[in-house]
C-alpha atoms as a PDB file:
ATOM      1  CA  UNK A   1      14.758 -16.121  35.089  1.00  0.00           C
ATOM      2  CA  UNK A   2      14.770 -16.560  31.350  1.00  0.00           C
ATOM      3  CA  UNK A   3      11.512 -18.787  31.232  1.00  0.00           C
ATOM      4  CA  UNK A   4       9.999 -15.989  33.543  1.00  0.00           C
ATOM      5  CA  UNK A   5       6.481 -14.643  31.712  1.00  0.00           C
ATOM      6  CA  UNK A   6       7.298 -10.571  31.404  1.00  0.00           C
ATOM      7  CA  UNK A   7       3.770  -9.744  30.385  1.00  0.00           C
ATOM      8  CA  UNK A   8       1.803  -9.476  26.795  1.00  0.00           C
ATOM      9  CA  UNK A   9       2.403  -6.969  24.181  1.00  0.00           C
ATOM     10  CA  UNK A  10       0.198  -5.430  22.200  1.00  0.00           C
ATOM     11  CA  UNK A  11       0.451  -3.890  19.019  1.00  0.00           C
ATOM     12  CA  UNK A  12      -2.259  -0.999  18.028  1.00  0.00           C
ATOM     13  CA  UNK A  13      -3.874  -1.366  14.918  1.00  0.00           C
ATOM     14  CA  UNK A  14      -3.329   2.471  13.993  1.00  0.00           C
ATOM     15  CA  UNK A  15       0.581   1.068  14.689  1.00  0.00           C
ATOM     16  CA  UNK A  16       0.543  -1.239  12.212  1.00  0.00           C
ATOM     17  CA  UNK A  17      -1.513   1.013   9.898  1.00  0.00           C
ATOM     18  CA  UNK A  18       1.045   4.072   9.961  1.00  0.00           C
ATOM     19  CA  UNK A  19       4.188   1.386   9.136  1.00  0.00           C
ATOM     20  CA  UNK A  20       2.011   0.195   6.751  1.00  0.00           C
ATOM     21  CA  UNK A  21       1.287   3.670   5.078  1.00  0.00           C
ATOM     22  CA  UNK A  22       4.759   4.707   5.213  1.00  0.00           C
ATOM     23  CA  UNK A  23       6.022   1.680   3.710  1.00  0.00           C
ATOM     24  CA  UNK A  24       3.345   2.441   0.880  1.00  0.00           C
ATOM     25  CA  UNK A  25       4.356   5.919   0.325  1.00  0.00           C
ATOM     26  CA  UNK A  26       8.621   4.935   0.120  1.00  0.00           C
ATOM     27  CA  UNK A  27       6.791   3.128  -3.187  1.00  0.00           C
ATOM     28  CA  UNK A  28       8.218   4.458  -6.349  1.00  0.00           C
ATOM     29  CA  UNK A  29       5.161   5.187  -8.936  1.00  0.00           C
ATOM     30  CA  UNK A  30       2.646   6.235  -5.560  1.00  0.00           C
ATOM     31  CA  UNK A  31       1.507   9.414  -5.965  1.00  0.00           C
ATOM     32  CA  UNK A  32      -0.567   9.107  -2.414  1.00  0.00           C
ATOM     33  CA  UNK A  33      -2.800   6.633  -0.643  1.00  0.00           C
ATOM     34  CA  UNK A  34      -6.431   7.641  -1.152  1.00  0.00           C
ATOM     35  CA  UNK A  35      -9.517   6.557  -0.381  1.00  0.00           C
ATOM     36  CA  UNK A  36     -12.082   9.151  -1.863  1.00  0.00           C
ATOM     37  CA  UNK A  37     -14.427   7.523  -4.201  1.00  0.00           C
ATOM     38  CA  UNK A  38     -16.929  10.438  -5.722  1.00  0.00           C
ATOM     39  CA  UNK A  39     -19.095  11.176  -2.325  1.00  0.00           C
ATOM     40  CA  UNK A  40     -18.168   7.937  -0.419  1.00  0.00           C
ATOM     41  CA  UNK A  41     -14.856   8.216   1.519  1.00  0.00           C
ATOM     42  CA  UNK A  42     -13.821   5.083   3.751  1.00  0.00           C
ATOM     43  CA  UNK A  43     -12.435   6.283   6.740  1.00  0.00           C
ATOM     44  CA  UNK A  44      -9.050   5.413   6.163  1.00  0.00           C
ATOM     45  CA  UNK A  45      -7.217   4.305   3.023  1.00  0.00           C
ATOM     46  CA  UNK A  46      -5.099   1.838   5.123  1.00  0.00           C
ATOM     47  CA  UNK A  47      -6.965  -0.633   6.651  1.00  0.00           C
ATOM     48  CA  UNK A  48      -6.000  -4.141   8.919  1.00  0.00           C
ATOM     49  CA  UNK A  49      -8.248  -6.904   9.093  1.00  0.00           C
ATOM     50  CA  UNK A  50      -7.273  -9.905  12.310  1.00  0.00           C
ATOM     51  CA  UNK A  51      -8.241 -13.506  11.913  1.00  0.00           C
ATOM     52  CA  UNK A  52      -6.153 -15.361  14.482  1.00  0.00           C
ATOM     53  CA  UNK A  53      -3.065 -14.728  14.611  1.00  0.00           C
ATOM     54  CA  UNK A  54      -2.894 -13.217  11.189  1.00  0.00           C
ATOM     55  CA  UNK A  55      -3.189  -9.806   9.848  1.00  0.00           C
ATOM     56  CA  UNK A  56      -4.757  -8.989   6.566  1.00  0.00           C
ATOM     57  CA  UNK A  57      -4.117  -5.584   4.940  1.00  0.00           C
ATOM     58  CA  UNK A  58      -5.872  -3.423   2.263  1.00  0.00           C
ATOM     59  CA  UNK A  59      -4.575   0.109   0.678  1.00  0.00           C
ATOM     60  CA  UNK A  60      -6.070   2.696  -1.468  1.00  0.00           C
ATOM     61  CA  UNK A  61      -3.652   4.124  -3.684  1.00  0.00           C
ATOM     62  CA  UNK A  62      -3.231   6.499  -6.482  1.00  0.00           C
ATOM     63  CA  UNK A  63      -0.395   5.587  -8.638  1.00  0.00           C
ATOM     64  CA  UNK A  64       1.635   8.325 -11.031  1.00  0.00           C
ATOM     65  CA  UNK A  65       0.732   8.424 -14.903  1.00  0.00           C
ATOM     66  CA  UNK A  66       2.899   5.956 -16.516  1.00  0.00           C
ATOM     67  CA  UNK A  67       3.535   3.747 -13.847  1.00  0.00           C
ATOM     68  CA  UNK A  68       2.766   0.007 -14.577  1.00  0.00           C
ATOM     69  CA  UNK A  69      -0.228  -0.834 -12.192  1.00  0.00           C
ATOM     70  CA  UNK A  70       0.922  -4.134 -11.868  1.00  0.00           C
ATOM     71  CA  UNK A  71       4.538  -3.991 -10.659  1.00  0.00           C
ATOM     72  CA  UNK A  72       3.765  -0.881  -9.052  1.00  0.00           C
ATOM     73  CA  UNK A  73       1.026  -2.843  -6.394  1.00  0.00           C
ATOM     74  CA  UNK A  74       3.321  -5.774  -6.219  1.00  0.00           C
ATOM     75  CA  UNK A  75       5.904  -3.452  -5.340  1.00  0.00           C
ATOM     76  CA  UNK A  76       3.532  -2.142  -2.645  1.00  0.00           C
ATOM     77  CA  UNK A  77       2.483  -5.544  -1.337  1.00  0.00           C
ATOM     78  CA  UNK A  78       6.250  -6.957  -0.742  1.00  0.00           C
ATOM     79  CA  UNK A  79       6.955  -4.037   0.928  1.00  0.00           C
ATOM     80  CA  UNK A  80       3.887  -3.418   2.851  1.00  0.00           C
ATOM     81  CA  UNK A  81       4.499  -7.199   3.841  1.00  0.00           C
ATOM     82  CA  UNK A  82       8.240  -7.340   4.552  1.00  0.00           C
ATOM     83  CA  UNK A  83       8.010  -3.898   6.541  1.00  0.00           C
ATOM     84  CA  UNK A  84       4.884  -4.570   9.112  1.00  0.00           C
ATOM     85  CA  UNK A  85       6.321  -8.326   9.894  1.00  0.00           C
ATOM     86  CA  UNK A  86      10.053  -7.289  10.545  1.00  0.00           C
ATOM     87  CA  UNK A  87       9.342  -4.284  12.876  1.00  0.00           C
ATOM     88  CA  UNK A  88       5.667  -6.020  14.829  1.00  0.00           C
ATOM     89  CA  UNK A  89       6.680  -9.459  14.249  1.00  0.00           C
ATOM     90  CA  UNK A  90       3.019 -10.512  13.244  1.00  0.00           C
ATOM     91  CA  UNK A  91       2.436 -12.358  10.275  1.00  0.00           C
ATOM     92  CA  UNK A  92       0.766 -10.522   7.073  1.00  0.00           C
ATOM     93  CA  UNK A  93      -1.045 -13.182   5.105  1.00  0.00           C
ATOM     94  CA  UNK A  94      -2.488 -10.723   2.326  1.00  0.00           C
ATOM     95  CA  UNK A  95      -1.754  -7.130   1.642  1.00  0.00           C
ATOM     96  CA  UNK A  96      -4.528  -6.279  -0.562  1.00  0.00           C
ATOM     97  CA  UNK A  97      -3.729  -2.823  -3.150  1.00  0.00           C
ATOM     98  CA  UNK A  98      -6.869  -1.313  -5.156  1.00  0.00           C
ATOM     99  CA  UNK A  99      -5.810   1.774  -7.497  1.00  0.00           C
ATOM    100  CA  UNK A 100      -8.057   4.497  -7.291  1.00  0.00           C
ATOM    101  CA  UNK A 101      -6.726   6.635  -9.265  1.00  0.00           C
ATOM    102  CA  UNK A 102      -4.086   7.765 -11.406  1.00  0.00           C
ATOM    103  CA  UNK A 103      -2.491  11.263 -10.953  1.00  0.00           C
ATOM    104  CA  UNK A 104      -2.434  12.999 -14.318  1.00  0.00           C
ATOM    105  CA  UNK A 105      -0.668  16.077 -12.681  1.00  0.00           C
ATOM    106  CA  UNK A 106       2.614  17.849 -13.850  1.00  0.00           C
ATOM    107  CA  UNK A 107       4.590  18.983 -11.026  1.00  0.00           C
END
């Protein structure tokens, strides 16, 4: 029974964008993910291109004042990566970060 076919699975693309947006947001230095740019907004700031049997994935983020951009989107890209491929299985070949802002705020 163990070479038996059980049927395919499927795994939404608004699935893989909320593990994606969470894993974002655990992020230290992420102030939120964004996509407002003056009077164009995208549709969503987490977004999942397919090309075979590869995912690509962009975010829109806006990082904290004093955060270093740098580690803070490679911090954001390992763990974007290592979170979507250990809970969907599929494999991420990009995870894409723009900055659109930083948040100048005191809280």
């Amino acid at each position: 029974m163990s070479g038996e076919k059980k049927g395919a699975v499927h795994i939404a693309e608004d699935v893989i964008i909320s593990i994606a947006s969470a894993a974002v947001s655990e992020v230290r230095g992420v102030e939120k993910i964004r996509s407002d740019y003056g009077f164009f907004q995208k549709k969503n700031p987490v977004r999942v291109r397919a090309t075979g049997d590869v995912i690509e994935i962009f975010a829109d983020v806006v990082l904290k004042n004093g955060v270093s951009a740098v580690r803070a989107c490679e911090k954001i890209q390992n763990a974007v990566k290592s979170e979507v491929q250990s809970v969907t299985g599929i494999t991420v070949s990009k995870v894409n970060v723009n900055v659109s802002g930083i948040s100048f705020e005191k809280k």
